[in-house]
Protein backbone atom coordinates (compact mmCIF):
# COMPACT_ATOMS: atom_id res chain seq x y z
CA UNK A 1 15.28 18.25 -3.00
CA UNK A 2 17.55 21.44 -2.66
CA UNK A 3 18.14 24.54 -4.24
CA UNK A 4 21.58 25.63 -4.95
CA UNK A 5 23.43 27.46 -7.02
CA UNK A 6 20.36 28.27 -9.70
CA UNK A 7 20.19 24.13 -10.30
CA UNK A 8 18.10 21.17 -8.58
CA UNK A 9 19.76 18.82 -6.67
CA UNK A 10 18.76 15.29 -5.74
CA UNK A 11 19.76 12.82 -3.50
CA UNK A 12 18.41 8.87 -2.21
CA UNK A 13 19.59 6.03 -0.39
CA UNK A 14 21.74 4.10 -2.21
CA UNK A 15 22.84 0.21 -1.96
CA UNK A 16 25.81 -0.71 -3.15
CA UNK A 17 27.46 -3.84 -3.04
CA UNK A 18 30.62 -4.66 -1.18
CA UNK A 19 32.24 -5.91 -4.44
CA UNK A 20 32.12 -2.46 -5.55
CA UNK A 21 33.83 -0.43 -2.55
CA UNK A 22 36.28 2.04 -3.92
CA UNK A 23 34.92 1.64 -8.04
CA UNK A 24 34.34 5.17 -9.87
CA UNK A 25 30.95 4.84 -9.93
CA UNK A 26 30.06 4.61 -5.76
CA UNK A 27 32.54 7.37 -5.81
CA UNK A 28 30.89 9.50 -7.35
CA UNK A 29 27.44 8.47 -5.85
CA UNK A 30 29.04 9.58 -2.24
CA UNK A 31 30.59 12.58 -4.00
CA UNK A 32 27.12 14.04 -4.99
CA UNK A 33 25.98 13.77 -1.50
CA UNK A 34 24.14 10.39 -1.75
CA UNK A 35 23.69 8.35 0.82
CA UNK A 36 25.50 5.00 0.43
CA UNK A 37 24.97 2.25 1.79
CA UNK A 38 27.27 -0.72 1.23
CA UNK A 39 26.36 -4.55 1.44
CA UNK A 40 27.48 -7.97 1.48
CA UNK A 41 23.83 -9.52 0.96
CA UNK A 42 23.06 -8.02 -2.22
CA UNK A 43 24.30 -9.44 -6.16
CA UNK A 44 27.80 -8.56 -6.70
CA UNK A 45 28.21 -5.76 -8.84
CA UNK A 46 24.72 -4.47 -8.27
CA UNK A 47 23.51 -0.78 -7.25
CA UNK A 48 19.80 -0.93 -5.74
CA UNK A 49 17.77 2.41 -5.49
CA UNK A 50 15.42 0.87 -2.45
CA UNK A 51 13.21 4.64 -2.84
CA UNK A 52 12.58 4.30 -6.27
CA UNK A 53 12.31 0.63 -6.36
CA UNK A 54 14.96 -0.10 -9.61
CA UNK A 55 18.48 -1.64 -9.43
CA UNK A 56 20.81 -2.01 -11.88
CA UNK A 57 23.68 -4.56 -12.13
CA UNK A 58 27.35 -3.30 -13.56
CA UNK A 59 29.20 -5.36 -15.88
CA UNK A 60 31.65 -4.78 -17.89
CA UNK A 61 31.88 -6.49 -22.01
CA UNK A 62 35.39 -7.37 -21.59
CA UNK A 63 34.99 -9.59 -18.24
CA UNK A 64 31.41 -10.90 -19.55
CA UNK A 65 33.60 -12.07 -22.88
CA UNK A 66 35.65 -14.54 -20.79
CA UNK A 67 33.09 -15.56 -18.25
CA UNK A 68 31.39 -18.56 -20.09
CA UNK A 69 27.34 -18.30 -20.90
CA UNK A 70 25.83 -20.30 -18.74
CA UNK A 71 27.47 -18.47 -14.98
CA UNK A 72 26.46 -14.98 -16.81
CA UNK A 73 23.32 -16.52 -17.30
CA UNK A 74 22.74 -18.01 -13.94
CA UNK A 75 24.20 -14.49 -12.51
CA UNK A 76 21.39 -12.74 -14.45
CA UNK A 77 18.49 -14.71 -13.77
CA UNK A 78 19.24 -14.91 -9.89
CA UNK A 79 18.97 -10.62 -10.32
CA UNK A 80 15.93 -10.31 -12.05
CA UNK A 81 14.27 -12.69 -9.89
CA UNK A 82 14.71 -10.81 -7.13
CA UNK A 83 14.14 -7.33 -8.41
CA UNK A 84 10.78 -6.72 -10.41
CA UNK A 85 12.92 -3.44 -11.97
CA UNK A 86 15.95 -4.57 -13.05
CA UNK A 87 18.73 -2.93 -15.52
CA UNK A 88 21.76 -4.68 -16.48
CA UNK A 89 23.94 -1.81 -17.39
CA UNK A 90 26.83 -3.01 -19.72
CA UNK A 91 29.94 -0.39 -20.37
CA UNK A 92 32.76 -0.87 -23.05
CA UNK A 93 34.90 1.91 -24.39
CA UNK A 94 34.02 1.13 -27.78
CA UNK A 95 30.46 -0.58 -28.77
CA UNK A 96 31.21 -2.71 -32.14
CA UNK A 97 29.93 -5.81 -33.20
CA UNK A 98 31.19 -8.16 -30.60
CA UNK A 99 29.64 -6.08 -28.02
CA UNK A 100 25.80 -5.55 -29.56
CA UNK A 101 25.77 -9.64 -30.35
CA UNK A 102 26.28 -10.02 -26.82
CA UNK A 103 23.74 -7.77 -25.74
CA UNK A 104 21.26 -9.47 -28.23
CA UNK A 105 22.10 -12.87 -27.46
CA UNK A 106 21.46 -11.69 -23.17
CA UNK A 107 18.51 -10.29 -24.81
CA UNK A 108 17.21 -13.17 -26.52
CA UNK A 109 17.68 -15.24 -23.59
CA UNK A 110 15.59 -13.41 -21.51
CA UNK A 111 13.11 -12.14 -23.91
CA UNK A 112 9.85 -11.09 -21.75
CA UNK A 113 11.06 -10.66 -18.74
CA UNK A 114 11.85 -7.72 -16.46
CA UNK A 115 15.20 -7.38 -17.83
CA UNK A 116 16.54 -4.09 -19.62
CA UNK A 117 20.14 -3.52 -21.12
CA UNK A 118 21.52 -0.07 -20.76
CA UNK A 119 25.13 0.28 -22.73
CA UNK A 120 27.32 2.66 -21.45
CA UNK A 121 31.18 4.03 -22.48
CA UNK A 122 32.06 4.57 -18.83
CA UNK A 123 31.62 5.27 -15.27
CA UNK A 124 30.32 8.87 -15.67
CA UNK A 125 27.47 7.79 -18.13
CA UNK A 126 27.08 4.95 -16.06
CA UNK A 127 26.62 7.57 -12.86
CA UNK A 128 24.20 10.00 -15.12
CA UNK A 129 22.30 6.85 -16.70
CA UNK A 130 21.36 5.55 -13.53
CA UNK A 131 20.65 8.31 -11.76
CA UNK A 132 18.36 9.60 -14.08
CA UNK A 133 16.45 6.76 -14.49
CA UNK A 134 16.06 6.36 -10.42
CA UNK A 135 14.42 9.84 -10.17
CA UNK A 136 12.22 9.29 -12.63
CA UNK A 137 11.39 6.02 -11.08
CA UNK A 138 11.08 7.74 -7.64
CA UNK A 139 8.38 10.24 -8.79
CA UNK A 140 6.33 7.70 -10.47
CA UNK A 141 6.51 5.84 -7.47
CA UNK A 142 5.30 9.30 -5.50
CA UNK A 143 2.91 10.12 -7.29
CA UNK A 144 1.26 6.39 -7.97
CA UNK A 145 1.24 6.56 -4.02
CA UNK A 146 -0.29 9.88 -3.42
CA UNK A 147 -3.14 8.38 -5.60
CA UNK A 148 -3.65 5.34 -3.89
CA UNK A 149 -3.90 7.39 -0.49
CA UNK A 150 -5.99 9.57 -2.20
CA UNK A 151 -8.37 6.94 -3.44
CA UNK A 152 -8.16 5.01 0.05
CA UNK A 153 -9.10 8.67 1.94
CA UNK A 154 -12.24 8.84 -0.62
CA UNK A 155 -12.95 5.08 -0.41
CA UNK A 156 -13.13 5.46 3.54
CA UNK A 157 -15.16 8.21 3.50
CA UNK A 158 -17.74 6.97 1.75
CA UNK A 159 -17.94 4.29 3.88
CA UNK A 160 -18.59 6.24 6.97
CA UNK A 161 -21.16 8.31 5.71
CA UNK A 162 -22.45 5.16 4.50
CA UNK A 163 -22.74 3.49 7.54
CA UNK A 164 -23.59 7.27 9.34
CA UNK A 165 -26.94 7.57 7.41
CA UNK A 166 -27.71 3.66 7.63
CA UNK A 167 -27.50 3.99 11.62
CA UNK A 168 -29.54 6.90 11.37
CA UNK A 169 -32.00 5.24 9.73
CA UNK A 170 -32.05 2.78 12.07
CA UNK A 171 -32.38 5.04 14.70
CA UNK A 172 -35.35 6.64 12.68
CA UNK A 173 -37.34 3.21 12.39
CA UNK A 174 -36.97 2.11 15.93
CA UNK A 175 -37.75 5.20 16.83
CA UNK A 176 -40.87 5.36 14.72
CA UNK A 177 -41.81 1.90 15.81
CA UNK A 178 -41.83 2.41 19.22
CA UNK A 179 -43.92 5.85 19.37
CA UNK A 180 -46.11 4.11 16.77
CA UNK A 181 -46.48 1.24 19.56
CA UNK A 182 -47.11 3.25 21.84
CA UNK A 183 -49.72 4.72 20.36
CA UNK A 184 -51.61 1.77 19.25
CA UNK A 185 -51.55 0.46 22.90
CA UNK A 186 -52.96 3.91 24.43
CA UNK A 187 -55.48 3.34 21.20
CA UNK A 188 -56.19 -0.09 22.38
CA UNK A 189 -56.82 0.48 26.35
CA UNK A 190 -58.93 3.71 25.29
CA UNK A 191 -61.28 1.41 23.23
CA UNK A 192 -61.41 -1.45 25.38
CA UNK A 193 -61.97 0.32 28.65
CA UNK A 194 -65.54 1.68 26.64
CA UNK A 195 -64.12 5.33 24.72
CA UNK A 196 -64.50 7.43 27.39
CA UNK A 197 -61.81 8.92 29.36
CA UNK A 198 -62.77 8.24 32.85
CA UNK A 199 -63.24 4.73 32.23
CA UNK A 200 -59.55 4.48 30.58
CA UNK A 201 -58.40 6.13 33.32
CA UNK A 202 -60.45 3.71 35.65
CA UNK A 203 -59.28 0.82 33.07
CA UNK A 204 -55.35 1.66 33.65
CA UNK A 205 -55.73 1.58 37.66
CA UNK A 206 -57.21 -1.60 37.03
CA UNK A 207 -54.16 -2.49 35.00
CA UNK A 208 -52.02 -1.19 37.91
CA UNK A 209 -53.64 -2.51 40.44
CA UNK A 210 -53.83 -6.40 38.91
CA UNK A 211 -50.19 -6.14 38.38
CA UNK A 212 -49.68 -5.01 42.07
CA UNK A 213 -51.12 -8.02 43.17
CA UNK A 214 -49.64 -10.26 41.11
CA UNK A 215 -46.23 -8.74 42.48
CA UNK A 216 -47.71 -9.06 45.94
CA UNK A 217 -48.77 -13.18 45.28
CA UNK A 218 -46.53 -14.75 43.36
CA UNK A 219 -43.41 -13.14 43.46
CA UNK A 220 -43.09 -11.27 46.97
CA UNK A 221 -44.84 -14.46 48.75
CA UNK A 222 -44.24 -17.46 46.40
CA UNK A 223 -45.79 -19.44 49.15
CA UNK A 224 -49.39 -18.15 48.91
CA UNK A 225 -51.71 -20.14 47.08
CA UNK A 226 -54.81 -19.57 46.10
């Protein structure tokens, strides 16, 4: 986005097919400083907003009126299923009855799909159609994403402070356990060596001194025997 002159200007990234090199409308894409990309891959005829995720495919009611049903057909169905937004953008200088049965009979024929019919008078509509309907497109797709990121930030958080206070917890318990353990022990060796504290005292340097021998016997001289 720009400001200029008093009024908001917008450009994208623009793919245009080679079939349409040199036709008003990619004109007048480059002319308002969008950037256009040209390709051989793409439908012919078809102008693909990759940032706002909607293309649109040109035709024309006088070249669809000769080009027998079944290859328009064929044509429109390969579009659509490979665009999820699809527009199939159909100019004539004058719209009369020939022209709106054809749209309904396209129409018809691909009645719940993804497909959308946009009639147009000429290239400039065409240009201001399109365009319009890609911005739009581009916000929703902004914003929808600023959400999601939004939602996955939240989403992630929680999960950390989850799994924070969980360890902590953990921490707490074995903590707890293990003073608690070692309390009942120095509870257990003060009651079994009589209550008195000389004869735990005298009780633990027996403790010592039985495991100092059993160090000494068995494991520094494995070949003493009793």
């Amino acid at each position: 986005m720009a400001q200029g002159g008093g009024e908001e200007t917008w450009s994208t990234t623009v793919i245009v097919s080679s079939s349409l090199r040199g036709h008003d409308v990619a004109t007048s894409l480059q002319s308002q400083h969008h950037k256009v990309r040209y390709s051989e891959s793409v439908e012919s005829g078809s102008i693909i907003f990759s940032l706002s995720g909607v293309a649109f495919l040109l035709a024309n009611a006088q070249d669809l009126f000769v080009t027998s049903r079944e290859a328009l057909f064929d044509r429109v169905e390969k579009f659509i299923s490979v665009h999820r937004n699809c527009f199939l953008v159909i100019a004539a200088a004058l719209h009369g009855p020939n022209e709106w049965n054809l749209m309904f009979n396209i129409q018809q024929r691909f009645l719940g799909s993804n497909l959308r019919i946009i009639p147009v008078h000429n290239s400039a509509d065409t240009v201001k159609m399109i365009l319009t309907i890609a911005k739009q497109e581009q916000s929703k797709r902004r914003l929808t994403c600023s959400r999601r990121v939004r939602r996955t930030t939240a989403t992630s958080w929680w999960w950390w402070e989850q799994s924070r206070r969980r360890l902590a917890s953990s921490r707490r318990v074995r903590r707890t356990t293990a003073t608690s353990w070692w309390w009942w022990e120095q509870r257990k060796t003060f009651f079994t060596a009589g209550g008195s504290r000389g004869t735990c005292d005298q009780r633990r340097k027996e403790l010592h001194q039985k495991s100092e021998d059993y160090w000494t016997r068995y494991i520094t001289s494995p070949n003493v025997r009793d």
